[in-house]
Protein backbone atom coordinates (compact mmCIF):
# COMPACT_ATOMS: atom_id res chain seq x y z
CA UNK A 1 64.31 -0.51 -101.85
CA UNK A 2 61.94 1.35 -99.75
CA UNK A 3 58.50 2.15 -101.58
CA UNK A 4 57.66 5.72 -102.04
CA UNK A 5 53.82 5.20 -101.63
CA UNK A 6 52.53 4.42 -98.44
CA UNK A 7 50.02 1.54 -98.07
CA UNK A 8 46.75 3.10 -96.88
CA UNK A 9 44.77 0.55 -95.65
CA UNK A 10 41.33 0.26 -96.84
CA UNK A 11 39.07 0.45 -94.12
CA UNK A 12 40.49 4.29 -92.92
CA UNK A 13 39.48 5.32 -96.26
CA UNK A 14 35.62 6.39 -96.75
CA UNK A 15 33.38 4.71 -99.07
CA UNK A 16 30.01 4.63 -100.63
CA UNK A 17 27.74 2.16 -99.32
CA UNK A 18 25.37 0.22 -101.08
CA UNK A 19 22.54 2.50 -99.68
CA UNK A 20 24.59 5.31 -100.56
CA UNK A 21 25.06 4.04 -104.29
CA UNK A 22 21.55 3.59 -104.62
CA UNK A 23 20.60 7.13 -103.31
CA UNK A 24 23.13 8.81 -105.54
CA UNK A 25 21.08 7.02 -108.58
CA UNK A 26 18.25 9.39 -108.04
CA UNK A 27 19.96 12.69 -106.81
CA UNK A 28 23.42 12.74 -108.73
CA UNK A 29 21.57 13.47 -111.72
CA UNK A 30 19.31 16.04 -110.73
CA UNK A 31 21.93 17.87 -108.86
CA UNK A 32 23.71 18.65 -111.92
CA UNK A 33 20.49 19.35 -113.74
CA UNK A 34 19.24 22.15 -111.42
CA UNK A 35 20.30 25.88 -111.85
CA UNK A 36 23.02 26.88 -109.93
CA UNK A 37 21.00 29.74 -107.95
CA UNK A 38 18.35 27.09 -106.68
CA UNK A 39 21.09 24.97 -105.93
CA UNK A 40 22.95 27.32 -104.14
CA UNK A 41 19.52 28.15 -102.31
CA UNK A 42 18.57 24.82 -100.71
CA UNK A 43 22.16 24.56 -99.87
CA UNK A 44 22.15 27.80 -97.83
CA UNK A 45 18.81 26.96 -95.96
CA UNK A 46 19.13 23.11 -95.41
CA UNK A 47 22.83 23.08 -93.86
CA UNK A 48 25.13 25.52 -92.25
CA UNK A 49 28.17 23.45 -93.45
CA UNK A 50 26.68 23.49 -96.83
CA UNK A 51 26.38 26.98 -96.78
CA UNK A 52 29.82 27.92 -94.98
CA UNK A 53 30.98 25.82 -98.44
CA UNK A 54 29.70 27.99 -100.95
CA UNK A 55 30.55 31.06 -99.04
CA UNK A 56 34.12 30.83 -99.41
CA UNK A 57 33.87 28.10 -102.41
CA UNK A 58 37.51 27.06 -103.48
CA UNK A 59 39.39 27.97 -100.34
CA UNK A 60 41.35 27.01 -97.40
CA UNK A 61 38.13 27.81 -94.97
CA UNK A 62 35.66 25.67 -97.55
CA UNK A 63 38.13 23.02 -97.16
CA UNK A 64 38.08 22.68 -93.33
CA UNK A 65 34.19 22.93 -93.07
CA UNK A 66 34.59 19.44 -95.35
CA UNK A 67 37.26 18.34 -93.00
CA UNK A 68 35.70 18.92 -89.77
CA UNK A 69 32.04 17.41 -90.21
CA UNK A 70 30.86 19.65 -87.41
CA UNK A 71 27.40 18.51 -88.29
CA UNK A 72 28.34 15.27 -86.03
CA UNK A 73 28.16 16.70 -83.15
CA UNK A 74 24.54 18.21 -83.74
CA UNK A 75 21.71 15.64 -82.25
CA UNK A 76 20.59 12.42 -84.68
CA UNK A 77 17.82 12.33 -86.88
CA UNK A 78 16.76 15.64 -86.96
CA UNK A 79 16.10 17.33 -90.03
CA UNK A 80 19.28 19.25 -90.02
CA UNK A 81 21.49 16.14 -89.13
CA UNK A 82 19.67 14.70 -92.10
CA UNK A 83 20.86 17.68 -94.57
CA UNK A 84 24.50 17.79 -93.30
CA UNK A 85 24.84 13.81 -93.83
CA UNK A 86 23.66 14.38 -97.15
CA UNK A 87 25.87 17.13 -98.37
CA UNK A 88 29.00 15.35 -96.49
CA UNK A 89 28.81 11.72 -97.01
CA UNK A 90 25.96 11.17 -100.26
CA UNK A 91 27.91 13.90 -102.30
CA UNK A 92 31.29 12.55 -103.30
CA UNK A 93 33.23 15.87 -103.02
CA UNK A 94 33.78 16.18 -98.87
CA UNK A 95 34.24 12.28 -98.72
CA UNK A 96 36.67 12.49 -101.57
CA UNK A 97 38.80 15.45 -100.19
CA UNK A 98 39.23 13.34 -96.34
CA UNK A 99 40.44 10.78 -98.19
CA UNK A 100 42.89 12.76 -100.46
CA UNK A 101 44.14 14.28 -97.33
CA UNK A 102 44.38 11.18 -95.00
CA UNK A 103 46.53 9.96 -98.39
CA UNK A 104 48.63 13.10 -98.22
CA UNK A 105 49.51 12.27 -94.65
CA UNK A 106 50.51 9.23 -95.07
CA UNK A 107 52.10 9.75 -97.87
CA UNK A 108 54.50 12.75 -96.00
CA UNK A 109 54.55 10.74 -92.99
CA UNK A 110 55.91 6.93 -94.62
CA UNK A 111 58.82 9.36 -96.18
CA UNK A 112 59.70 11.37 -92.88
CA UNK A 113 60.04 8.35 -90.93
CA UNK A 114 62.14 6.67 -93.58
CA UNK A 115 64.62 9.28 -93.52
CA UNK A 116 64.67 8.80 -90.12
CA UNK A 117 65.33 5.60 -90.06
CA UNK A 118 67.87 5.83 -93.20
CA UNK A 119 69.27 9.62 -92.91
CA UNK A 120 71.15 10.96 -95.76
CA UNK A 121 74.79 12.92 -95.37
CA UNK A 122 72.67 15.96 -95.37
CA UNK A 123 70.29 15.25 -92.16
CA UNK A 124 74.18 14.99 -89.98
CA UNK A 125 73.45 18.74 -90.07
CA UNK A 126 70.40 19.90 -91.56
CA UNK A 127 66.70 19.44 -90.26
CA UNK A 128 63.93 17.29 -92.33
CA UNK A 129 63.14 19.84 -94.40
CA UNK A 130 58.89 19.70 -95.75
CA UNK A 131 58.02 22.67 -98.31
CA UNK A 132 54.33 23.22 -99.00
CA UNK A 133 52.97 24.83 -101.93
CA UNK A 134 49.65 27.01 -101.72
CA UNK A 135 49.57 24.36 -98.83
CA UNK A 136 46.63 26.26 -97.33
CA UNK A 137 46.26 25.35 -93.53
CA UNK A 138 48.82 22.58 -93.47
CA UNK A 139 46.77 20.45 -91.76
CA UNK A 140 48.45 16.97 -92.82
CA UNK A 141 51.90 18.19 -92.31
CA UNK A 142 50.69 19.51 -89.09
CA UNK A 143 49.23 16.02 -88.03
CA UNK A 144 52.37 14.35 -89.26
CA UNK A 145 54.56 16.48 -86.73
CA UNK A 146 52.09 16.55 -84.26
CA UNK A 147 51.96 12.73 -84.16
CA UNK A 148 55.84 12.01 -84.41
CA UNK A 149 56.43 14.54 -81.64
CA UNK A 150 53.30 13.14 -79.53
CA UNK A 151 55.03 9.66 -80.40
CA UNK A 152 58.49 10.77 -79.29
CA UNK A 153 59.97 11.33 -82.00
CA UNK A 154 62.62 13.64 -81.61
CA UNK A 155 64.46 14.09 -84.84
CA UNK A 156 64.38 17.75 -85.94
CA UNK A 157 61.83 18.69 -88.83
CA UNK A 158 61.62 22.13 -90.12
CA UNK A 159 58.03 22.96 -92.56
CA UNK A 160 57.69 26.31 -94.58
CA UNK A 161 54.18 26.82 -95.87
CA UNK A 162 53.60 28.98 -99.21
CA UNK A 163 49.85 30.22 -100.01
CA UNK A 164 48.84 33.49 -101.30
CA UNK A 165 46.06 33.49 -99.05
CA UNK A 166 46.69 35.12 -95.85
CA UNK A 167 43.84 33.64 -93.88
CA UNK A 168 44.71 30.59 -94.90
CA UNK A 169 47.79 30.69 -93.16
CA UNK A 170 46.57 31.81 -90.45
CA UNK A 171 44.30 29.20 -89.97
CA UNK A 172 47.56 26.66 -90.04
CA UNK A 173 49.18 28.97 -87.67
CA UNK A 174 46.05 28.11 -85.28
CA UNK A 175 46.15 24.54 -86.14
CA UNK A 176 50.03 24.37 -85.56
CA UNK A 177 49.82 25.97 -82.17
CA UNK A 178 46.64 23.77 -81.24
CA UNK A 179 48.66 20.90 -82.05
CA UNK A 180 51.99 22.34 -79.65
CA UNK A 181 54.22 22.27 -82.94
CA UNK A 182 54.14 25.92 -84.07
CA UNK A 183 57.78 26.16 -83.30
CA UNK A 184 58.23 23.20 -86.36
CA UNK A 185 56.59 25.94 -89.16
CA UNK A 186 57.19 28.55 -90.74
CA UNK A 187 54.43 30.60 -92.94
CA UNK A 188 55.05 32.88 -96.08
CA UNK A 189 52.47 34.62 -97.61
CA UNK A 190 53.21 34.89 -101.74
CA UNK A 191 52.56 33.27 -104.84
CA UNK A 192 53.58 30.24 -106.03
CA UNK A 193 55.31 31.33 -109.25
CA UNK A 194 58.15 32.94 -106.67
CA UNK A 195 58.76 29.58 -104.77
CA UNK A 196 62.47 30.23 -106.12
CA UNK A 197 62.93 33.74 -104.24
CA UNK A 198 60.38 32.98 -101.08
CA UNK A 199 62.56 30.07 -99.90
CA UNK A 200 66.46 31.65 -99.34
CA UNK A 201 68.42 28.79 -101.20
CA UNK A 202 66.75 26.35 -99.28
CA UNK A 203 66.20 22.87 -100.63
CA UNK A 204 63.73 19.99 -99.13
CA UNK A 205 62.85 16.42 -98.61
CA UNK A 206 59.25 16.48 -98.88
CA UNK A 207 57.46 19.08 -101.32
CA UNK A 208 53.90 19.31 -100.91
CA UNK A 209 51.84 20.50 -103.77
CA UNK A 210 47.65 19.31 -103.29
CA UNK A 211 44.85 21.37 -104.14
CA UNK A 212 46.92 23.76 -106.46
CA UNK A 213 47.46 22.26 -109.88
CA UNK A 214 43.96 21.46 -110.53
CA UNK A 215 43.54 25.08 -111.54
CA UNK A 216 47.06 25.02 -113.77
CA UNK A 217 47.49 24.20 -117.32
CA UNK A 218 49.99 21.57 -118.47
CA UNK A 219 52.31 24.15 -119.16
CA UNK A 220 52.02 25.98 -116.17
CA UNK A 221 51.86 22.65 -114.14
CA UNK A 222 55.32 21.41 -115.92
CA UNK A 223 56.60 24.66 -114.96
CA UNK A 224 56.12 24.67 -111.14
CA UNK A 225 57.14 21.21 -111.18
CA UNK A 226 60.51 21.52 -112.62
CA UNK A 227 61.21 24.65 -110.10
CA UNK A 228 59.99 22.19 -107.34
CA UNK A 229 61.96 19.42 -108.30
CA UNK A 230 65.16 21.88 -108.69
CA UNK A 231 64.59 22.60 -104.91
CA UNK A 232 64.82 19.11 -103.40
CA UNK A 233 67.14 17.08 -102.05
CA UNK A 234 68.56 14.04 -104.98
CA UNK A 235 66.41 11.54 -103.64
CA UNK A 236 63.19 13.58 -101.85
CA UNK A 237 59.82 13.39 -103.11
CA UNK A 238 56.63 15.40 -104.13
CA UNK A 239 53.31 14.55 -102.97
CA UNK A 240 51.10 16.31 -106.02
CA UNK A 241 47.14 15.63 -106.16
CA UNK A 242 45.11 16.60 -108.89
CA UNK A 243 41.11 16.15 -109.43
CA UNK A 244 39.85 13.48 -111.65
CA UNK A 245 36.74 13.57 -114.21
CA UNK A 246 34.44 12.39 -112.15
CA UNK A 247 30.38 12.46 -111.92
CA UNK A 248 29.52 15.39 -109.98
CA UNK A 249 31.29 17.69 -112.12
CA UNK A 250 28.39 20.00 -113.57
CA UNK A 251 26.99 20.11 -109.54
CA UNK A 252 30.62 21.54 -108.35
CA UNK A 253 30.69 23.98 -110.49
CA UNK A 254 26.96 25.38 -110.28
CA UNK A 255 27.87 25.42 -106.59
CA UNK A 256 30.19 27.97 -107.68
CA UNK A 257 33.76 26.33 -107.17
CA UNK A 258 36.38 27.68 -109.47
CA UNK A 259 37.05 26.08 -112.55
CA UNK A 260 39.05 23.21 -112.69
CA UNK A 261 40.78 21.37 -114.82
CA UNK A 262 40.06 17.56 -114.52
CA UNK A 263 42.89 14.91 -115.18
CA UNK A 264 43.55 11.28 -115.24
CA UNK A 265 45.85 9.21 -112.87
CA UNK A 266 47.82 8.60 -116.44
CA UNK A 267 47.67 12.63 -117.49
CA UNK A 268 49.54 13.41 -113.91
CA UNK A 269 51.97 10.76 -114.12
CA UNK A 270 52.44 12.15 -117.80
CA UNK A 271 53.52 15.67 -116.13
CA UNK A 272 55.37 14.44 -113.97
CA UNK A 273 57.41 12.79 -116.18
CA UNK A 274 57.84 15.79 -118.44
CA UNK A 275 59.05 17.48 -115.34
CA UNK A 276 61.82 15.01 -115.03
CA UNK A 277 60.51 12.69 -112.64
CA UNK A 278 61.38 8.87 -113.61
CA UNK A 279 59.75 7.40 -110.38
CA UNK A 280 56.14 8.11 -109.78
CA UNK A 281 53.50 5.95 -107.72
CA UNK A 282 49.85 7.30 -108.30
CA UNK A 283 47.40 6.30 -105.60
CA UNK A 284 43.80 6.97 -106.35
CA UNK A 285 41.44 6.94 -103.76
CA UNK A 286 37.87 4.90 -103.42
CA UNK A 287 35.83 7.44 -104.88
CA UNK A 288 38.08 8.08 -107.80
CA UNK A 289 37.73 12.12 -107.35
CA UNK A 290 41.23 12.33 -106.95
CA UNK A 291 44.57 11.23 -107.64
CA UNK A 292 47.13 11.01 -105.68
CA UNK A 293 51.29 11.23 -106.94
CA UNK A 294 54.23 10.31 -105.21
CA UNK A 295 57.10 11.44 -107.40
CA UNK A 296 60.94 10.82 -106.43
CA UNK A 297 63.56 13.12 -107.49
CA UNK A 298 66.84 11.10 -108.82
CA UNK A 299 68.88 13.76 -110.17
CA UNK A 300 71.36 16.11 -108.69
């Protein structure tokens, strides 16, 4: 039996060093000791990317500033280099999120390609079908299609994207035509409580749902899950991430991120199950910020 969980090797995965660890001694603590304004300040003056992030805390375009590390591309070992390696590589949170979406991919990608390689009655006429909830940008689905097609992979695959946020899809729709696979997507602007109505009786193989349940309660979490699992194919899966309690929570929050609410690898797989999900792998990554779920739906 094919595993559901892909096996992310270690080294593509980023860590803390042991210089790293020993810096975050000293300014983990006193990060979540300072007020949020002066915070907020020293973020604003010592990094653009640090200050792009707490413009738009919480969102698709926060996200991709954490993604992109433009501050790489700046020269070495001046004092803004200096800034932007601290906020993206000494603070947990942008390290964290790369690796929760190089998971993700992987994750999406290991279950395309083994549908490929063992299609189902329904792929003799239907498309792989990916459904992404408040999926933001899209950016690992986009990668995964980007790379099959770039690989020559031909096999059809067909990805609706569901966020509330218009200008988040918009910046998938860039992404997607960047990567020559906007034909492959399709992008609905609504809420995720009407995934029912916003999809036309269409069910999937691969439901995508990172990023958005760390602002749901149990009940609400149970809830979307059970309406996601009633859309997928008997034998797809959902990739579902949620935040973990973790060290820098007091600093996230002064730095004016939504509220969250923080959850074990146990506490997910817990939902899951309440959702009806009896097969769930939970991958949590190096930093242990975030959990990862791979949940496979057996029913009907």
């Amino acid at each position: 039996m094919t595993n559901i969980a892909p096996i992310v090797p270690s080294d593509k995965l980023e860590k803390h060093s042991i210089l790293t660890l020993g810096i975050r001694i000293f300014t983990v603590p006193i990060l979540n000791m300072l007020p949020g304004s002066f915070i907020k300040k020293i973020m604003r003056r010592s990094s653009r990317d640090a200050s792009d992030v707490i413009a738009s805390s919480g969102s698709t375009q926060s996200l991709e500033v954490m993604y992109k590390r433009s501050f790489q591309k700046s020269s070495k070992w001046t004092l803004k280099y200096m800034a932007n390696t601290f906020w993206h590589t000494v603070v947990s949170q942008p390290k964290a999120l790369r690796n929760r979406l190089k998971i993700t991919k992987s994750a999406i990608d290991h279950n395309v390609l083994s549908i490929i390689s063992n299609p189902s009655e329904q792929h003799a006429t239907n498309p792989i079908r990916i459904l992404s909830i408040a999926g933001g940008s899209s950016r690992s689905t986009i990668q995964v299609v980007a790379d099959l097609k770039n690989n020559g992979v031909t096999h059809e695959i067909e990805v609706f994207t569901i966020d509330k946020d218009q200008a988040a899809l918009d910046i998938g729709k860039q992404l997607a035509m960047d990567a020559g696979v906007s034909s492959n997507f399709n992008w609905i602007c609504g809420n995720a409580n009407r995934v029912g109505t916003l999809i036309h009786d269409k069910r999937f193989d691969i439901i995508e749902i990172v990023g958005l349940i760390d602002y749901f309660d149990d009940e609400r979490t149970i809830r979307l899950m059970k309406v996601a699992r009633d859309v997928l194919y008997k034998g797809g899966i959902i990739v579902a991430a949620n935040v973990m309690p973790n060290s820098e929570v007091p600093f996230v929050h002064k730095m004016g991120w939504p509220k969250m609410i923080y959850r074990t690898h146990k506490d997910l797989e817990m939902l899951l199950e309440k959702s009806g999900f009896t097969k769930t792998e939970i991958i949590t990554e190096p930093l242990k910020v975030h959990c990862i779920a791979i949940a496979k739906n057996e029913c009907s």
